[in-house]
Structure formats: C-alpha cells, structure tokens
Protein backbone atom coordinates (compact mmCIF):
# COMPACT_ATOMS: atom_id res chain seq x y z
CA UNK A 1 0.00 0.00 0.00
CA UNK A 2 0.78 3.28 -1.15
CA UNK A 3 -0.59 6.54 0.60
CA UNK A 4 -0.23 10.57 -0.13
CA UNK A 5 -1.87 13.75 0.73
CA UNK A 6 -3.28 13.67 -3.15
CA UNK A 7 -4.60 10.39 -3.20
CA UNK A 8 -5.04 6.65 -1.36
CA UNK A 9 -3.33 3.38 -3.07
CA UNK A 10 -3.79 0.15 -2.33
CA UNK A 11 -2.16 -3.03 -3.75
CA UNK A 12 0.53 -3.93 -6.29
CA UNK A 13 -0.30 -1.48 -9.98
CA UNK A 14 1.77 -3.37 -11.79
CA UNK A 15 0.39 -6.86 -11.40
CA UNK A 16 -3.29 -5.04 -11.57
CA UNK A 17 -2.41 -3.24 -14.68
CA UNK A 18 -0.38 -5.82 -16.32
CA UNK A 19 -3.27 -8.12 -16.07
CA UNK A 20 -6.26 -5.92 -17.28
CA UNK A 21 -8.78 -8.06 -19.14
CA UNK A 22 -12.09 -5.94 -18.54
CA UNK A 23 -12.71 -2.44 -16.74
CA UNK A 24 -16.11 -0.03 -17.33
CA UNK A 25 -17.16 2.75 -15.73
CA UNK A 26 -19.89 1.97 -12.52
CA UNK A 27 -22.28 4.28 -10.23
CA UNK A 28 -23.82 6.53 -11.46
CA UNK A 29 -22.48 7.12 -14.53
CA UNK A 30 -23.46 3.71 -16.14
CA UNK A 31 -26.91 3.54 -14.92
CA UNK A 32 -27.49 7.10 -16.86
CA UNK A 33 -28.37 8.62 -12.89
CA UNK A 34 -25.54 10.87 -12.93
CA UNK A 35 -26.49 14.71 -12.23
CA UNK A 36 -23.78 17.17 -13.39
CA UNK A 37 -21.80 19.08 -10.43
CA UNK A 38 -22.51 16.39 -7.96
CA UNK A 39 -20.77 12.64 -8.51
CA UNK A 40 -18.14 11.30 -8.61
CA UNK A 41 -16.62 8.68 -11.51
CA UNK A 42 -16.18 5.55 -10.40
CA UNK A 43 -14.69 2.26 -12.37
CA UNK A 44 -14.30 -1.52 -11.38
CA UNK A 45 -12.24 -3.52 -13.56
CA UNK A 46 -10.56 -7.42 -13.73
CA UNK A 47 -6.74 -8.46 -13.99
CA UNK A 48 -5.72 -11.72 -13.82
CA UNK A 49 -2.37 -12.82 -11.22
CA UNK A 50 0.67 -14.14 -12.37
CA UNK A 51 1.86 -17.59 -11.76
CA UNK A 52 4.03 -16.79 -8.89
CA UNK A 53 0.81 -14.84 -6.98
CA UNK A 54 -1.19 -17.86 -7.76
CA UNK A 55 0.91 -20.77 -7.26
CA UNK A 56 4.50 -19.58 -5.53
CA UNK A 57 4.97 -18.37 -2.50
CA UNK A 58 4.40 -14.37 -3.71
CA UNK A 59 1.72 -12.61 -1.97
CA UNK A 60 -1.60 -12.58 -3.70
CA UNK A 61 -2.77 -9.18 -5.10
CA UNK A 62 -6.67 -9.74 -4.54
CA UNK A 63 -7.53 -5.58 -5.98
CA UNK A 64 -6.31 -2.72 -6.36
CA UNK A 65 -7.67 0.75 -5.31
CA UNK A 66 -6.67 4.37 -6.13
CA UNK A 67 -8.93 7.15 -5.10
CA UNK A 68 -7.88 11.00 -6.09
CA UNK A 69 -8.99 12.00 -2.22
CA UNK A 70 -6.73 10.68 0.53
CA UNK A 71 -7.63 7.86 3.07
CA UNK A 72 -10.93 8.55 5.12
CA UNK A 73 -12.50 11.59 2.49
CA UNK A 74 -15.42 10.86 0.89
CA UNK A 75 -15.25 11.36 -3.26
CA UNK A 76 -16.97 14.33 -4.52
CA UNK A 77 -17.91 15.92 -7.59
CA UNK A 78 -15.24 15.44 -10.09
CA UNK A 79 -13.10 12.53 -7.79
CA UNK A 80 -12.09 9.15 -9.63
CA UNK A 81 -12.33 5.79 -7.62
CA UNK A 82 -11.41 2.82 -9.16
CA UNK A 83 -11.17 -0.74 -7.79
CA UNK A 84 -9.51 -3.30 -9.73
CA UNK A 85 -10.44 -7.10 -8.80
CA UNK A 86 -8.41 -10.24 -9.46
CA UNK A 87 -10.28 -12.78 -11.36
CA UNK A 88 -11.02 -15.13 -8.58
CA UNK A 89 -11.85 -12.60 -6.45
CA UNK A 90 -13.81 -10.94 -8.60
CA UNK A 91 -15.59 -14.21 -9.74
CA UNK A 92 -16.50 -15.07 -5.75
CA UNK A 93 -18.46 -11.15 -5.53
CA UNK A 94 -20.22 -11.66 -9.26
CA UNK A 95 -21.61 -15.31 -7.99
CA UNK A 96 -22.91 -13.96 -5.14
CA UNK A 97 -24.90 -11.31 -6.73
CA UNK A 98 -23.06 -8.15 -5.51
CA UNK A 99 -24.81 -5.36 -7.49
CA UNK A 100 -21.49 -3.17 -8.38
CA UNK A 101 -19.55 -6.37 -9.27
CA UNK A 102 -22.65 -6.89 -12.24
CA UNK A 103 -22.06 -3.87 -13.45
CA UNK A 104 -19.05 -4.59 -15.80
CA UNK A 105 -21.28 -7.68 -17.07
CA UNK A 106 -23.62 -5.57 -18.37
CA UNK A 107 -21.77 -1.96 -19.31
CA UNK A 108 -22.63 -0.64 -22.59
CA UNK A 109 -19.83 -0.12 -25.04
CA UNK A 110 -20.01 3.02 -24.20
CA UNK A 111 -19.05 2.76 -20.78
CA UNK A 112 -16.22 0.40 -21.10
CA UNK A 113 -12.65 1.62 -20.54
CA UNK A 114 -10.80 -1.67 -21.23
CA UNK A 115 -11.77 -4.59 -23.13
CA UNK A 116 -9.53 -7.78 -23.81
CA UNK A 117 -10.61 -11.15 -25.33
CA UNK A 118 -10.51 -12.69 -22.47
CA UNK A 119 -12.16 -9.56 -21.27
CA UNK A 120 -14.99 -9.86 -23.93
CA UNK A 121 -15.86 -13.97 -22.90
CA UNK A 122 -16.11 -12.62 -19.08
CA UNK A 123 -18.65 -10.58 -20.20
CA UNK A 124 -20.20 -13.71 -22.17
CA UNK A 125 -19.88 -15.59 -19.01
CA UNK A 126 -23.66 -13.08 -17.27
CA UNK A 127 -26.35 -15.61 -17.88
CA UNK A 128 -24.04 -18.06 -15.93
CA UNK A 129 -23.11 -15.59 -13.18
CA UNK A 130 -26.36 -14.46 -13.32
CA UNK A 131 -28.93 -16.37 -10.50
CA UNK A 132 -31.72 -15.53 -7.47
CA UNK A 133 -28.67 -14.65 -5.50
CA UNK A 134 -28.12 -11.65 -7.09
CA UNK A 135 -31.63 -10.51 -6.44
CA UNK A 136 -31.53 -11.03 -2.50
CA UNK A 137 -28.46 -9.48 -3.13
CA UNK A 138 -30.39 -6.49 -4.35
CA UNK A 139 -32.16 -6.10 -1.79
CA UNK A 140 -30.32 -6.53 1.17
CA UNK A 141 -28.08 -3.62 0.01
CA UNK A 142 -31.48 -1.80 -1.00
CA UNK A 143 -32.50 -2.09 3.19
CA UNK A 144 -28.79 -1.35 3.87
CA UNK A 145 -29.62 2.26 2.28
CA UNK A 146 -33.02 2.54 3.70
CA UNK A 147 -30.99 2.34 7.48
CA UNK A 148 -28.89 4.74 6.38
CA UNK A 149 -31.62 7.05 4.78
CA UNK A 150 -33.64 6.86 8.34
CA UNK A 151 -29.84 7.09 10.26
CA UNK A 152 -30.38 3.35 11.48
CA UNK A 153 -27.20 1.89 9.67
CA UNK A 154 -23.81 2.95 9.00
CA UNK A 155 -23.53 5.83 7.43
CA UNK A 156 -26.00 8.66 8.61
CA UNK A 157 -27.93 11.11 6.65
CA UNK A 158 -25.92 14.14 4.47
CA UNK A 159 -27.03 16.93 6.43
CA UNK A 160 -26.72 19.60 3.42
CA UNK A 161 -29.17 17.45 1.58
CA UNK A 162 -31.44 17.06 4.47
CA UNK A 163 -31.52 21.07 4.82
CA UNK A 164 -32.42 21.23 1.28
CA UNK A 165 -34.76 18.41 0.32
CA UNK A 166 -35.77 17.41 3.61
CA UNK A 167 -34.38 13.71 3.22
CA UNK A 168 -31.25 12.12 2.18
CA UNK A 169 -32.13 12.14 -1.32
CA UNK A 170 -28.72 10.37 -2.32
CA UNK A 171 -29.78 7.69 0.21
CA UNK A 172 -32.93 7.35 -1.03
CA UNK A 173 -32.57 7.04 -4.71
CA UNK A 174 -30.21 4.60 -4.54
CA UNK A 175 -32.95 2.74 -2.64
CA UNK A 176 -35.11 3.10 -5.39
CA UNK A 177 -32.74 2.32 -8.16
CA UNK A 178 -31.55 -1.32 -6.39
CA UNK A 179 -35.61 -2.10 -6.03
CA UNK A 180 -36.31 -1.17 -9.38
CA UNK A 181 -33.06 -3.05 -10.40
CA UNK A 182 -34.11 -5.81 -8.50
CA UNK A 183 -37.32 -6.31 -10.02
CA UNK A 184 -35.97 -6.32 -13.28
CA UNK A 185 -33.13 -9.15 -12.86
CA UNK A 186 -36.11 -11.45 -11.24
CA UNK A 187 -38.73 -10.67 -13.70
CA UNK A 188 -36.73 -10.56 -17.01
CA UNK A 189 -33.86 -12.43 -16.16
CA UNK A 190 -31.29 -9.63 -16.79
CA UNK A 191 -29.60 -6.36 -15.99
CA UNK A 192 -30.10 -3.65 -18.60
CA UNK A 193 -27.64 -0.64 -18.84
CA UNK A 194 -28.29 2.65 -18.00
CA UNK A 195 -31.50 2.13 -16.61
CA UNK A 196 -34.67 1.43 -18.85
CA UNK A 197 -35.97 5.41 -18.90
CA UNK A 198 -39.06 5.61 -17.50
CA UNK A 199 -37.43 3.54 -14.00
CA UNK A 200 -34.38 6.30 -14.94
CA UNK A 201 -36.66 9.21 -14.52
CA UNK A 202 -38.11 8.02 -11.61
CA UNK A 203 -34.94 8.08 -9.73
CA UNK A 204 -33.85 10.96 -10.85
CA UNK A 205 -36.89 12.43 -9.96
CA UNK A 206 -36.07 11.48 -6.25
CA UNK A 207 -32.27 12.42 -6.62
CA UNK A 208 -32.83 15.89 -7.59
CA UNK A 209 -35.47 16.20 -4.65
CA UNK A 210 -38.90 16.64 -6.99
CA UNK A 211 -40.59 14.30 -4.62
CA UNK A 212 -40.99 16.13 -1.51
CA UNK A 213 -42.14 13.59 0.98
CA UNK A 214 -40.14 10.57 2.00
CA UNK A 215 -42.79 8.56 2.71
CA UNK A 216 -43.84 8.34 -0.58
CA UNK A 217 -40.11 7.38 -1.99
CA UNK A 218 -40.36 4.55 0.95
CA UNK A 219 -43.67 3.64 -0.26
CA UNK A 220 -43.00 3.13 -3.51
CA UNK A 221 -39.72 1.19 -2.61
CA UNK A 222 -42.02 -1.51 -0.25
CA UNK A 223 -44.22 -1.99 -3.53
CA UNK A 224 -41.69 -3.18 -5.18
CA UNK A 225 -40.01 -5.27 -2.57
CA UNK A 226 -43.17 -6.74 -2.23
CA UNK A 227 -43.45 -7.36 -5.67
CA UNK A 228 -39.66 -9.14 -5.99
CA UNK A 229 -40.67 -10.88 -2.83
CA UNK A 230 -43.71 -12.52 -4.43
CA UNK A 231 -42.02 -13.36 -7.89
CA UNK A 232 -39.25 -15.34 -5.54
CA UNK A 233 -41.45 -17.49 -2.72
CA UNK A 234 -43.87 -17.92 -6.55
CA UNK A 235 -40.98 -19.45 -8.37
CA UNK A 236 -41.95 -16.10 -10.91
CA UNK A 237 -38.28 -15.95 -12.40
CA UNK A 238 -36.41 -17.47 -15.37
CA UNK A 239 -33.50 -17.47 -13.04
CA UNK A 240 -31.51 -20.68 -11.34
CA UNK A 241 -31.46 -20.58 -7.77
CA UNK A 242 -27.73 -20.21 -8.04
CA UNK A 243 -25.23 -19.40 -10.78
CA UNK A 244 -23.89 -21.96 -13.13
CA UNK A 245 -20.42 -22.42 -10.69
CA UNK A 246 -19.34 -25.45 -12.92
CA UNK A 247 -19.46 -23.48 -16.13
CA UNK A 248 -17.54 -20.34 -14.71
CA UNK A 249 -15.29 -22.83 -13.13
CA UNK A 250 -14.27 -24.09 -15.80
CA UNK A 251 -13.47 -21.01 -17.56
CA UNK A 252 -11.45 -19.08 -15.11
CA UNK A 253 -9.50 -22.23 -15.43
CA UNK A 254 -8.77 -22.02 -18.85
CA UNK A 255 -8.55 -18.26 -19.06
CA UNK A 256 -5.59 -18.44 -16.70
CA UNK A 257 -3.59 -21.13 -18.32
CA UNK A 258 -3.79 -18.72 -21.42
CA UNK A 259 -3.15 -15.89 -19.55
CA UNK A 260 0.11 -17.68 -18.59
CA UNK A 261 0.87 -19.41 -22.38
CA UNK A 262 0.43 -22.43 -20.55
C-alpha cells in the first residue's frame, strides 16, 4: 500500500495493470443517474495474477484501489475511484450477486474503458453468473440504504441534503434504483444498462429532490419489494437458484492457463 496527501493506493499497480482483461465505468455514470456538479466517476475492472501470486509463495494481489482523495475523504464531484479485482476474487463477488460487481457484465460499449478477449468472454460468461442470489443481493443492500436514509445503519444522513430536500435524497434514490433493479433481474432475467428510462426518470426524480415527501419514496420502494418478494417465494423468475459455478469454473480455469501461455 501506497498513501499521499493527493490520493489513497492500495495493492501492487503493476500486477493489476499488467493483467487488465475488462474495466467499465460503474455508479452513477453507467446507470445514466448521474447529475452534473454532484458525482463522482467511479470504475471496477478485472486483472488476472501471475503464476508466482497464484501458485508460488508471492503474496496474492486480490484488488487494487486508487482514489484521487486521501484515506478517510469521501469522493466528490469530479473525484475518480477505481477498484480493480483479481479474477477469482472478482468471480467469488459476481456469484454472489453483488450489485457493483454486475455492473461490468452488463456496461454498454459506451461505458467500457478496457476490453480484452478474455475480457470480452467474461462478459459472455452473465447468464451463468447471473442467479436468485443476485436478487436477494439487491435487496439486502437496497434495506442497507433505507438504514442509512432513516440514520439506522452505517452511514448517517448528508445533512446539506437534508436542509435542502428534507431527506437524504442520495440515500434514497439509490434505494429506489436497487428495487427497481431488482425487479428487473427477477422478472426478465437480466440487468439492462443505463436504466430502462421511464425507471431512470423516476430516480432521478427522487435524486434531484422533486418528490418532496419521503414517505412516498419509501412507499414506492415496499411496492416493489413486495413485488420481488412474491415473484421469488412464486418461483416467478427465469432465473436458477444459483449461478452456473461449474461453467464459470471451468473457464477461469482455462482463461488463466492462457493468460500464462500455458
């Protein structure tokens, strides 16, 4: 680890960078949410290890981080965070249905920053990563930004917005946009990138503060839940209970023996 008064490093860049296979650009940004003047850019990309950090005795390099504000700061408008995963660890936090590890699955072109072959049959790889997981997934870290919205979780409520809107209404449409999310991976079977518009323009309708009362945001966001809920005890889905492991298996195999030439 690295560290500076300009910005916070973690990790080893060159084995990150000299791995690349896949990065895209995540928050905001890709699901077409982002208001001008206040987010940040975020990107999450994949690198695969050497053989010495996979089978020697070298250290591991699990991600990489580098933020443009130092350690403990939270990014602002115009800050860059970007997170690079290993393959295998990336791989474990796709499986299990984390919703900013999906992202570079499902990135349009336009949002993609670096694309290998290998890169391009990750991406191929969705329906298999894809399963119910994902959609508890959804909404666990939907509640987790409820708690925060009501200052019952980590985290408590931005008190400039609060003065302004009367809520968190970061907090809150992020909420919204994992229900509504949500409800589309369990219904359709898929993640689509930037948000369908008229879901879109319902968050953003909440994120700029046009909906005045909280309780309807948090209304809305139980319909929903509700809905998802019912689709999932119903058996409502074309989704597997769990992702394809074997499949992915398989290839993260054989994507690292070409990695190496092997």
């Amino acid at each position: 680890m690295t560290r500076s008064t300009q910005h916070t490093e973690y990790g080893t860049r060159e084995v990150a960078l000299g791995g690349e296979i896949l990065r895209t650009v995540v928050g905001s940004g890709v699901h077409g949410i982002a208001i001008a003047g206040t987010d940040d850019h975020d990107e999450m990309g994949v690198f695969l290890e050497p053989p010495e950090r996979v089978l020697g005795m070298s250290p591991d390099v699990p991600h990489y981080v580098w933020r443009t504000q130092p350690e403990g700061v939270r990014s602002g408008p115009g800050d860059t965070d970007l997170v690079l995963y290993s393959l295998r660890k990336y791989l474990h936090l796709a499986t299990k249905g984390n919703p900013t590890a999906l992202l570079p699955l499902f990135a349009p072109p336009d949002a993609i920053v670096v694309l290998t072959p290998l890169g391009e049959e990750l991406r191929a790889l969705a329906p298999a990563v894809l399963s119910q997981r994902a959609v508890h997934r959804f909404l666990g870290y939907m509640n987790g930004q409820r708690k925060r919205l009501l200052g019952e979780g980590r985290g408590s409520p931005r008190a400039e917005l609060v003065a302004r809107y009367g809520y968190d209404v970061k907090y809150a449409s992020h909420a919204l946009r994992l229900v509504l999310q949500g409800l589309e991976i369990v219904r359709d079977g898929r993640l689509t990138l930037p948000m369908p518009e008229a879901e879109r323009a319902e968050v953003l309708r909440v994120k700029r503060g046009d909906v005045p009362e909280l309780a309807d945001v948090l209304a809305r966001v139980e319909q929903l839940q509700a809905e998802i809920e019912e689709r999932l005890a119903a058996g409502r889905t074309p989704l597997p209970s769990h992702p394809d492991l074997e499949t992915i298996t398989a290839w993260a195999v054989a994507a690292q023996r070409r990695h190496w030439g092997w």
